[in-house]
N, C-alpha and C. Protein backbone atom coordinates (compact mmCIF):
# COMPACT_ATOMS: atom_id res chain seq x y z
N UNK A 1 0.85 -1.19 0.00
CA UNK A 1 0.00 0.00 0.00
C UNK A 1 0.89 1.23 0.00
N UNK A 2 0.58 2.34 -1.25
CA UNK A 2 1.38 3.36 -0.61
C UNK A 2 0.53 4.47 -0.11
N UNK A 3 1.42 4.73 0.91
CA UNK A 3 1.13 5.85 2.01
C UNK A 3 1.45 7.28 1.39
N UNK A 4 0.78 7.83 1.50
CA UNK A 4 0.01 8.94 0.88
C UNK A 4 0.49 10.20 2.19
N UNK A 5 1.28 10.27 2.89
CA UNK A 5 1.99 11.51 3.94
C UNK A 5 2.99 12.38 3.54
N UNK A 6 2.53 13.41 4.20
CA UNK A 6 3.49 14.63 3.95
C UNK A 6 4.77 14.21 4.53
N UNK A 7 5.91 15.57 3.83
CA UNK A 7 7.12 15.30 3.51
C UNK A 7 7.60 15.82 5.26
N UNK A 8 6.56 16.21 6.09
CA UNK A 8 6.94 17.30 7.26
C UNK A 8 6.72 15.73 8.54
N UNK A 9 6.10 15.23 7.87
CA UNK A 9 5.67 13.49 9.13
C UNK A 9 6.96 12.72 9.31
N UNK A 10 6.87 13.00 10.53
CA UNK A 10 8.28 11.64 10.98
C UNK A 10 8.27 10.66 10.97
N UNK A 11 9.56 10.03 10.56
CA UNK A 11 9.75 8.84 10.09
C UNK A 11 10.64 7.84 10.98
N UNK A 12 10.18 6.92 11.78
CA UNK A 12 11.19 6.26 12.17
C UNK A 12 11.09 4.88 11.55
N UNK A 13 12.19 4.48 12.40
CA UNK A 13 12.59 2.48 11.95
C UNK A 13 12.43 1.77 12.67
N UNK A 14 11.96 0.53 12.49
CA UNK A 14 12.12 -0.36 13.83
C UNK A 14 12.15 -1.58 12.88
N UNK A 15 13.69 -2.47 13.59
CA UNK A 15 13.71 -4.07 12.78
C UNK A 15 13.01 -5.00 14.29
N UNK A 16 11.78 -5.81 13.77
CA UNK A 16 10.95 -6.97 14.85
C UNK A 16 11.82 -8.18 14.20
N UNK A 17 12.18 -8.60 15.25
CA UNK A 17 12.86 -10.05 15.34
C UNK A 17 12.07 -10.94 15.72
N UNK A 18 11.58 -11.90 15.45
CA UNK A 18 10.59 -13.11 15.73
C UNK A 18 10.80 -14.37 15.40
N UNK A 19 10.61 -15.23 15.97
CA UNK A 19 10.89 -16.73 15.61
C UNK A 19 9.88 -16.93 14.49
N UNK A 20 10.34 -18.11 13.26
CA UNK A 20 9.53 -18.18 12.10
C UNK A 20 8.01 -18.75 12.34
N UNK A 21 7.59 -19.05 13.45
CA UNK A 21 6.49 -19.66 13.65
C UNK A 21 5.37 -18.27 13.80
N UNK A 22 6.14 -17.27 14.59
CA UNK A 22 5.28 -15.67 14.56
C UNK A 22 5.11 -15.41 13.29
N UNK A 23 6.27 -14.86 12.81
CA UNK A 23 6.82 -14.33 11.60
C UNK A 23 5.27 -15.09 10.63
N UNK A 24 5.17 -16.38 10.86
CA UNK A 24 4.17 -17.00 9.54
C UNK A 24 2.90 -16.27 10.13
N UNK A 25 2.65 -16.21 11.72
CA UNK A 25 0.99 -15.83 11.20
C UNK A 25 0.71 -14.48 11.20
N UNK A 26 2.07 -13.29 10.72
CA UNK A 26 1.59 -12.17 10.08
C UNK A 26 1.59 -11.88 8.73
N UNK A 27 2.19 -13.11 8.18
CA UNK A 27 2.72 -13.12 6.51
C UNK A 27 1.64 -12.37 6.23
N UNK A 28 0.34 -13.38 5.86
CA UNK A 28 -0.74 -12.85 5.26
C UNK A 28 -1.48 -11.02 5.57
N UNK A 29 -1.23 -11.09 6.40
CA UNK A 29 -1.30 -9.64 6.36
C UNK A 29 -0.17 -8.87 6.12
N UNK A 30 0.74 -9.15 6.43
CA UNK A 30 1.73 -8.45 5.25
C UNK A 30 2.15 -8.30 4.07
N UNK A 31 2.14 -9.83 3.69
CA UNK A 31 2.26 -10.38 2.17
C UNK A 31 0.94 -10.10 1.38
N UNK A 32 0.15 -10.48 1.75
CA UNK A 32 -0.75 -10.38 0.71
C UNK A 32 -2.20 -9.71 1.05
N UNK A 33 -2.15 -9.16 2.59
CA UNK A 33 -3.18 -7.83 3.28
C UNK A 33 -2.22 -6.61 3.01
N UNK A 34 -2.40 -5.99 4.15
CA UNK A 34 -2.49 -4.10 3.46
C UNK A 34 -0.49 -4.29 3.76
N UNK A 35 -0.08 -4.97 4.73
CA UNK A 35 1.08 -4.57 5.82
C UNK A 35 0.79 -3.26 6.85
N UNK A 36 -0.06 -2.76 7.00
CA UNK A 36 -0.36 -1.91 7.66
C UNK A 36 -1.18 -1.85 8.37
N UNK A 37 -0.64 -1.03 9.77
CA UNK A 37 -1.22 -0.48 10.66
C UNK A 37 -1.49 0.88 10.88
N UNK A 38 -2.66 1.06 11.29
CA UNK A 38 -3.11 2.48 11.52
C UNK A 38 -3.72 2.54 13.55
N UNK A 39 -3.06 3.51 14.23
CA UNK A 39 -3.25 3.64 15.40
C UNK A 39 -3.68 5.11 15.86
N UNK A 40 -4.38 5.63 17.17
CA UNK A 40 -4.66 6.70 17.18
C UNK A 40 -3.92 7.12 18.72
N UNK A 41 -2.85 7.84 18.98
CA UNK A 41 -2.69 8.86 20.36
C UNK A 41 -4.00 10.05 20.32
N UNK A 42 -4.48 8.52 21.09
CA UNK A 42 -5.93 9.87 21.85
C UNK A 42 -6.44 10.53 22.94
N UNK A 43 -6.56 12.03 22.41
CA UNK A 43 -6.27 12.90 23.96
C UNK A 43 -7.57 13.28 24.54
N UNK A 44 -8.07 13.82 25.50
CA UNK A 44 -9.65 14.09 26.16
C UNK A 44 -8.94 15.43 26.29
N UNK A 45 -10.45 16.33 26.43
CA UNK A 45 -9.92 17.86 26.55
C UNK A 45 -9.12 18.83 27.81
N UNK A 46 -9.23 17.40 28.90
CA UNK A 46 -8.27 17.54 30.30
C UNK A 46 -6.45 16.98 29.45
N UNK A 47 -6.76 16.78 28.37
CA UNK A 47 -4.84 16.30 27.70
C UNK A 47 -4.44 14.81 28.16
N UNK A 48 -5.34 14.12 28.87
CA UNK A 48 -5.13 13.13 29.33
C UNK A 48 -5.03 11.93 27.94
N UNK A 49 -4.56 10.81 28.01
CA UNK A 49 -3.83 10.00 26.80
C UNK A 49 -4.61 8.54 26.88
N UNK A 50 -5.45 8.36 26.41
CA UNK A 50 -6.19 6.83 26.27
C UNK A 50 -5.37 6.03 25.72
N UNK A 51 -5.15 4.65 26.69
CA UNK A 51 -4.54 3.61 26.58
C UNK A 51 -4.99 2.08 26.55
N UNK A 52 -4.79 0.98 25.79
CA UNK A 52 -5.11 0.19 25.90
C UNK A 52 -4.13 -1.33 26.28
N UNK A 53 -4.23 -2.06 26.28
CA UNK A 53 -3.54 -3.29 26.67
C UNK A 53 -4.43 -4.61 25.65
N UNK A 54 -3.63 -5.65 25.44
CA UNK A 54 -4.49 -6.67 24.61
C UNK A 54 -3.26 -7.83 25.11
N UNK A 55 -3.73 -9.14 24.64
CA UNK A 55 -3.69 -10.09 24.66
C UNK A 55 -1.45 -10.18 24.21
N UNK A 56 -1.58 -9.36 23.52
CA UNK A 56 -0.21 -9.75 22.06
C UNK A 56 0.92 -8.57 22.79
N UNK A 57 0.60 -7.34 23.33
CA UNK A 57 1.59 -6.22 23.96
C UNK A 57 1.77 -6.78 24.79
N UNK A 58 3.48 -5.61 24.71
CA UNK A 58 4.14 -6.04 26.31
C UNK A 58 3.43 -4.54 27.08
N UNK A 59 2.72 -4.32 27.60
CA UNK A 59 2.12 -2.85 27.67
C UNK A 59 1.20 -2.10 27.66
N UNK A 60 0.96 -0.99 27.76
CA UNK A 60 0.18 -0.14 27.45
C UNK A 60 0.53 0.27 25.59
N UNK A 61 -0.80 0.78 24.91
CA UNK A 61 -0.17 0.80 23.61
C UNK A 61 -1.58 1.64 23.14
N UNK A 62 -1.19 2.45 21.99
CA UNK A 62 -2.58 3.15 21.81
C UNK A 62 -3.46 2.53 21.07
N UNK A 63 -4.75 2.53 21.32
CA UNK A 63 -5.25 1.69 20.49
C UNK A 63 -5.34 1.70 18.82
N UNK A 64 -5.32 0.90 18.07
CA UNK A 64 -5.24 0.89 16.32
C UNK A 64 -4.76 -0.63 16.41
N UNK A 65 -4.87 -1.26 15.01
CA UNK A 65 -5.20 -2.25 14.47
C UNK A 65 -4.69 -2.20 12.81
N UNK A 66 -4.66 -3.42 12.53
CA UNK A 66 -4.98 -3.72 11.00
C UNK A 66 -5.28 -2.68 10.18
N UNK A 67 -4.99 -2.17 9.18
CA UNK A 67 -5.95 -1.81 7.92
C UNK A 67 -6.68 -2.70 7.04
N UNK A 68 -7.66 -3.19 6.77
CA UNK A 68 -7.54 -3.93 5.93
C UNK A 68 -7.86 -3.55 4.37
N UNK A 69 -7.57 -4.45 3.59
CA UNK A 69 -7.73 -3.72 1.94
C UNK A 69 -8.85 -2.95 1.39
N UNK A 70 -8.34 -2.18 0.84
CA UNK A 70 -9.00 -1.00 0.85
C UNK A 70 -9.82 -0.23 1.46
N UNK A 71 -8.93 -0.34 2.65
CA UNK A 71 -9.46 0.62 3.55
C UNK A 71 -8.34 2.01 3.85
N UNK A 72 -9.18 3.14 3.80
CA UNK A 72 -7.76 3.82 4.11
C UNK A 72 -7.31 4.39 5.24
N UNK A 73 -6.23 4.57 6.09
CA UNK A 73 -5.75 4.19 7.10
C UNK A 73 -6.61 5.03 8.33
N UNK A 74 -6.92 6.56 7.64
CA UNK A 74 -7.53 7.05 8.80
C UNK A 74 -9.04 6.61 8.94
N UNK A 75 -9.87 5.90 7.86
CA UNK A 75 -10.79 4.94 8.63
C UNK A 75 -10.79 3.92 9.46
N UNK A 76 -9.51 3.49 9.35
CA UNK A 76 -9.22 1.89 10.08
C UNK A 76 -8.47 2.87 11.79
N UNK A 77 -8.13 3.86 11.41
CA UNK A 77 -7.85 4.02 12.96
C UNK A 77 -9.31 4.28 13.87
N UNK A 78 -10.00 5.21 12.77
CA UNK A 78 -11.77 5.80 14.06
C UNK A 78 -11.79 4.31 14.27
N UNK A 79 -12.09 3.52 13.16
CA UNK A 79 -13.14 2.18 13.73
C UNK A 79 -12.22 1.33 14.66
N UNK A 80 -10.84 1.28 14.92
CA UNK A 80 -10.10 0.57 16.03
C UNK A 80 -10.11 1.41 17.30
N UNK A 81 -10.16 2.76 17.33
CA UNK A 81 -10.68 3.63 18.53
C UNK A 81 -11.84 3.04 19.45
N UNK A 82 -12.90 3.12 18.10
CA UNK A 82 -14.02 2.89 18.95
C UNK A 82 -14.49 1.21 18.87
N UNK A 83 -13.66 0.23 18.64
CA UNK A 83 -13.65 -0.72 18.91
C UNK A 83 -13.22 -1.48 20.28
N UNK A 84 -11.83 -0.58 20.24
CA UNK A 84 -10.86 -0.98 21.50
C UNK A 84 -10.77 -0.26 22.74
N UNK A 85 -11.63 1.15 22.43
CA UNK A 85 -12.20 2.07 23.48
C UNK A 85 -13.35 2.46 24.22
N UNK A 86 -14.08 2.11 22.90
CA UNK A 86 -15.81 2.61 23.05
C UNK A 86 -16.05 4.20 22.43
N UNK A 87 -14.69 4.72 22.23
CA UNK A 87 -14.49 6.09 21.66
C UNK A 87 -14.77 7.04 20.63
N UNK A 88 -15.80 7.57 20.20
CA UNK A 88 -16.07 8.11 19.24
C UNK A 88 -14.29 9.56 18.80
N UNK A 89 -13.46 8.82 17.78
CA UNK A 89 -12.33 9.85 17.80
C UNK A 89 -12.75 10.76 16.42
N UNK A 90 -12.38 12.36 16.56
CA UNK A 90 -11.74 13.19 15.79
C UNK A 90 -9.95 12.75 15.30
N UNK A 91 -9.58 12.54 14.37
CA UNK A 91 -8.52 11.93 13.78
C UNK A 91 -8.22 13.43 13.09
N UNK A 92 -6.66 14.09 13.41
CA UNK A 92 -6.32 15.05 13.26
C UNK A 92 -5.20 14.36 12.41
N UNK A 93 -3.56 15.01 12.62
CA UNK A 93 -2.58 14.84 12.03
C UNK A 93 -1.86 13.73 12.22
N UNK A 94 -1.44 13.56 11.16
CA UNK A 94 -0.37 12.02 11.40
C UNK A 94 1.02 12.36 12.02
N UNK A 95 1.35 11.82 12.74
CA UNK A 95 2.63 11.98 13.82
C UNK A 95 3.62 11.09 13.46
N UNK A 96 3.92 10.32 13.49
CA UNK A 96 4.48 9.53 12.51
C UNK A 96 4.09 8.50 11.72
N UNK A 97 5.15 8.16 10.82
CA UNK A 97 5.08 6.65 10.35
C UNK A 97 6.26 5.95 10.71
N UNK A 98 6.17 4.74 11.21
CA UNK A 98 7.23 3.56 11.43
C UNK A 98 7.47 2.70 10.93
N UNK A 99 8.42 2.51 10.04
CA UNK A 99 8.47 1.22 8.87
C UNK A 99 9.32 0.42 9.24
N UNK A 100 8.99 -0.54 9.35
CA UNK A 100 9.02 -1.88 9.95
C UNK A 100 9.58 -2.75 9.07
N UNK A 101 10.66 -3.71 9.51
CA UNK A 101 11.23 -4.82 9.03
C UNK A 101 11.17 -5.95 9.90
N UNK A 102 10.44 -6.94 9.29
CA UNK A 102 10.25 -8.02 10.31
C UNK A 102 11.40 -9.22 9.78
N UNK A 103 12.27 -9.53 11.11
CA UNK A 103 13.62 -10.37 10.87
C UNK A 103 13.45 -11.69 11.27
N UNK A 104 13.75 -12.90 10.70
CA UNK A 104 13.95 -14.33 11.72
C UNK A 104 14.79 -13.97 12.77
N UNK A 105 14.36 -14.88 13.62
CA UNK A 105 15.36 -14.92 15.14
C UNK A 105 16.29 -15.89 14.77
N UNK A 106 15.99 -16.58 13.68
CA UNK A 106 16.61 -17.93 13.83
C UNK A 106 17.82 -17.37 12.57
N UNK A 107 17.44 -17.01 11.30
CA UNK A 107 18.91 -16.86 10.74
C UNK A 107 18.83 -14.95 10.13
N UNK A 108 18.46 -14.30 10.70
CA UNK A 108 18.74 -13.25 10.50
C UNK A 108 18.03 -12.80 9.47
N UNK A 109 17.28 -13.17 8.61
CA UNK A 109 16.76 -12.84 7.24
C UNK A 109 15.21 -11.99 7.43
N UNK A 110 15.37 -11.36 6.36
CA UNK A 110 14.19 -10.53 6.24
C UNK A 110 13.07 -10.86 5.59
N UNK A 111 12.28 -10.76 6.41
CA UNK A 111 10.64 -11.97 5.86
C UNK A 111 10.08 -10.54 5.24
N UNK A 112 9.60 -9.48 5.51
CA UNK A 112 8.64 -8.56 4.84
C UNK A 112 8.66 -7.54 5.96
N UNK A 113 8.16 -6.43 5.37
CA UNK A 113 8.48 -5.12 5.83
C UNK A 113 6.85 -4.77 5.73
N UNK A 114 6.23 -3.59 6.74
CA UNK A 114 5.13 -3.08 6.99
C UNK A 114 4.90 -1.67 7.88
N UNK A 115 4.01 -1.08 7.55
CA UNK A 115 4.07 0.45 8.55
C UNK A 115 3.17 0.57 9.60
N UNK A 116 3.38 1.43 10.38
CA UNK A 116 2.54 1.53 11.54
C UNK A 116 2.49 3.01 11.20
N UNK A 117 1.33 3.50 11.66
CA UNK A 117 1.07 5.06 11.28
C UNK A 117 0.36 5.24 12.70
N UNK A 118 0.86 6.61 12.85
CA UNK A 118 0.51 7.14 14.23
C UNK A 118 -0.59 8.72 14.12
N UNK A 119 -1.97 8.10 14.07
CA UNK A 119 -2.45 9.73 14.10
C UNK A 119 -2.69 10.80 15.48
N UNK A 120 -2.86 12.05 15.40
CA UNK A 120 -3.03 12.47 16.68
C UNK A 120 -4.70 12.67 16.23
N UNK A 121 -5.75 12.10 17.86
CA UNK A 121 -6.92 12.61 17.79
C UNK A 121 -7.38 13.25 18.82
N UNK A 122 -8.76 13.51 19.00
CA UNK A 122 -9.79 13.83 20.35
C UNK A 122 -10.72 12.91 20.60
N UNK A 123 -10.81 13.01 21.92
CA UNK A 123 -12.45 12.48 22.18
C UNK A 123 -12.60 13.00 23.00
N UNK A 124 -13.89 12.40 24.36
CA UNK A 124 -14.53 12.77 25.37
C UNK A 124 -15.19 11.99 25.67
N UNK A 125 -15.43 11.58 26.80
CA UNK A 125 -16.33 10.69 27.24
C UNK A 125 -15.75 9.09 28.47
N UNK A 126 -16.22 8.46 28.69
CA UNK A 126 -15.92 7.27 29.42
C UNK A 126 -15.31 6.18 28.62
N UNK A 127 -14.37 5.45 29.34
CA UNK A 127 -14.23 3.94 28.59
C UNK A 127 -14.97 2.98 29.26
N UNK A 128 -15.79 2.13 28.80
CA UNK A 128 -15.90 1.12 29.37
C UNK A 128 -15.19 0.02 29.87
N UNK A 129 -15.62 -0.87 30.28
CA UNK A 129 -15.03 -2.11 31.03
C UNK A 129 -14.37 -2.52 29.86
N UNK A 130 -13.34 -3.41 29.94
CA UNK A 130 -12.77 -4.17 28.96
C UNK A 130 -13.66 -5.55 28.51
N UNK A 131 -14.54 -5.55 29.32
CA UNK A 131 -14.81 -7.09 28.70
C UNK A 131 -16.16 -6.51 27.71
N UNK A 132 -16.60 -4.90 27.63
CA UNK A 132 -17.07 -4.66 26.44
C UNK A 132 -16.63 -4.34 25.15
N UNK A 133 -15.46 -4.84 25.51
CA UNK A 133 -14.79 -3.70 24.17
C UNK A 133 -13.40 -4.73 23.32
N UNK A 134 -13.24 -4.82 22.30
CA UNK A 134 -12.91 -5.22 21.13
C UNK A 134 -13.81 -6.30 20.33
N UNK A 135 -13.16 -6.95 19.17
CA UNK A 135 -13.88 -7.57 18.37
C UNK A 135 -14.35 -8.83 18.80
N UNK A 136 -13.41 -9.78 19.73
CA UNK A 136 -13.81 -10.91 20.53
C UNK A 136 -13.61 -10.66 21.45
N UNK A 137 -14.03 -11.67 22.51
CA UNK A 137 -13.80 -11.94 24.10
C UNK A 137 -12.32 -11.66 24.40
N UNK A 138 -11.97 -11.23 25.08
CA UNK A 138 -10.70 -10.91 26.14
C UNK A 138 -9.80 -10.21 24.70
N UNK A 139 -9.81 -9.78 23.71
CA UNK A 139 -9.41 -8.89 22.96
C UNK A 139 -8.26 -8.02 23.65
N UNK A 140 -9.24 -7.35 23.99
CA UNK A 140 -8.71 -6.15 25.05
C UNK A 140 -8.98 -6.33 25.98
N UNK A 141 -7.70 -6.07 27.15
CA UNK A 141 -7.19 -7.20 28.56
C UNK A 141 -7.81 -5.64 29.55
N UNK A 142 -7.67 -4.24 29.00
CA UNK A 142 -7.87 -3.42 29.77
C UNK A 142 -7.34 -1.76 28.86
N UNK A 143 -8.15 -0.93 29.10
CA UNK A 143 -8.37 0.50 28.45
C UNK A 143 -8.91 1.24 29.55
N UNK A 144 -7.94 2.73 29.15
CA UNK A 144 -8.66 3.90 30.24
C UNK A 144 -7.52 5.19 29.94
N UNK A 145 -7.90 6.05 30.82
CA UNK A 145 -7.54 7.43 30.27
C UNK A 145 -6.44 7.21 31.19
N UNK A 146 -4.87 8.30 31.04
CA UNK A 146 -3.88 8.39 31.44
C UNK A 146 -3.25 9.63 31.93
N UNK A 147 -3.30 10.36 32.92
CA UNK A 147 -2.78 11.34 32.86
C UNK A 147 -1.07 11.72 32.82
N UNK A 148 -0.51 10.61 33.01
CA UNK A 148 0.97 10.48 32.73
C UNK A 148 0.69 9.13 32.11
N UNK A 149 2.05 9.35 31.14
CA UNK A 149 2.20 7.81 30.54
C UNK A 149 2.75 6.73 31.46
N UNK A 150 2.16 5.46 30.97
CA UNK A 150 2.24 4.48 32.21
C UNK A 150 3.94 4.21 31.90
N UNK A 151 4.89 3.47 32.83
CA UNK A 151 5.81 3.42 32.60
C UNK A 151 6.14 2.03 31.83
N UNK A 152 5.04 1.18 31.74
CA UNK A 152 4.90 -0.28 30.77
C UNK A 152 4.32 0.30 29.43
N UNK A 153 5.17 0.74 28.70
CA UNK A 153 4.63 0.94 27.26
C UNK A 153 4.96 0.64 26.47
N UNK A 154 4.08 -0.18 25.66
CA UNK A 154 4.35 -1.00 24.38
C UNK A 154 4.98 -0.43 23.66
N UNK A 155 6.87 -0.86 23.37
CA UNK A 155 7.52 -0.21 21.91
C UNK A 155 7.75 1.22 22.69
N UNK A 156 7.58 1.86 24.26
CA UNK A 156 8.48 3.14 24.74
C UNK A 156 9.19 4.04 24.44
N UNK A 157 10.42 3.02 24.12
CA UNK A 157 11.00 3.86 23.65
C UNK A 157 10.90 4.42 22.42
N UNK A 158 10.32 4.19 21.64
CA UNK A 158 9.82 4.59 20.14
C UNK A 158 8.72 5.46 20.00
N UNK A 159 8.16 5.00 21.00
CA UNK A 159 6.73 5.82 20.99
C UNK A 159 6.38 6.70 21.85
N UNK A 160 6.71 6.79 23.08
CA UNK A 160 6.90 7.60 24.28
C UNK A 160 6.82 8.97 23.89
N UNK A 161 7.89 9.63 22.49
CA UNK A 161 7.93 10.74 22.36
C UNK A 161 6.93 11.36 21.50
N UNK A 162 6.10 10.53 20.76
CA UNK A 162 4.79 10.75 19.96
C UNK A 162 3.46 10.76 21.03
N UNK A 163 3.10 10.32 22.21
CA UNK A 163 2.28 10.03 22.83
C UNK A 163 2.53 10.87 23.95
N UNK A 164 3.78 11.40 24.37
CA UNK A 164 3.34 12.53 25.58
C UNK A 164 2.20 13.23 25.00
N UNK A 165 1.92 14.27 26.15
CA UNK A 165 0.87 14.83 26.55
C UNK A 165 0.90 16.44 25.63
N UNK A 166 0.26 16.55 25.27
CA UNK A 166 -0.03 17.88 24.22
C UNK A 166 -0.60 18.96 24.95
């Protein structure tokens, strides 16, 4: 898929190392789905930072998901907001993109490459319980608003500086 962002959006890198047994059950969405992710840093009008947790993070992590084909990215972030939040989001500017190289653990080689896109949004309102919120049961392990970032955050150091507080 190409990504369609201005020349002013930051760009970082990140190489994921995984044993080939991971590595296979993202192929298809990399290989032959979008490779992309679309996520939202979402703020309430107190600046506070909605966070979620799932099954697959080491962490806290903002919520976003999949794109899937032909979808384009800032639809796939509202509908993972309010999937993984309960959140009706305003989707503002893109903050970064992170392009991704996914590596074997086992001999070093490069299976396929994919992006993560980071938008900044708004909302307002409550999160619910976690056991209402994502696409299946236990999806999402736990979501809620943040007034400092938690110090367990999914990918931190990478992301930490896109997700402070505005």
């Amino acid at each position: 898929m190409d990504l369609d962002i201005g020349a002013d959006v930051a760009r970082e890198h990140q190489q994921i190392r995984l044993s080939d047994s991971k590595l296979a059950s993202f192929r298809e969405w990399a290989v032959e789905g979008t490779g992309l992710t679309a996520a939202v840093r979402v703020t309430d009008p107190d600046g506070r930072v909605a966070l979620v947790k799932n099954g697959w993070s080491r962490g806290w992590i903002p919520p976003g998901g999949g794109v899937e084909p032909g979808e384009e990215p800032i639809h796939a972030a509202r509908r993972e907001v309010r999937e993984e939040t309960g959140l009706r989001v305003t989707v503002d500017d893109t903050l970064v993109v992170v392009d991704q190289t996914y590596v074997s653990d086992r001999d070093d080689a490069v299976r396929f490459s994919a992006h993560y896109v980071l938008f900044s949004g708004r909302a307002d309102g409550t999160i619910p319980d976690a056991d209402r919120l994502g696409v299946t049961p236990d999806e999402i392990t736990a979501a809620r608003w943040f007034e400092t970032l938690p110090e367990r955050l999914h990918d931190g150091d990478l992301l930490r500086p896109y997700l402070k507080r505005v």
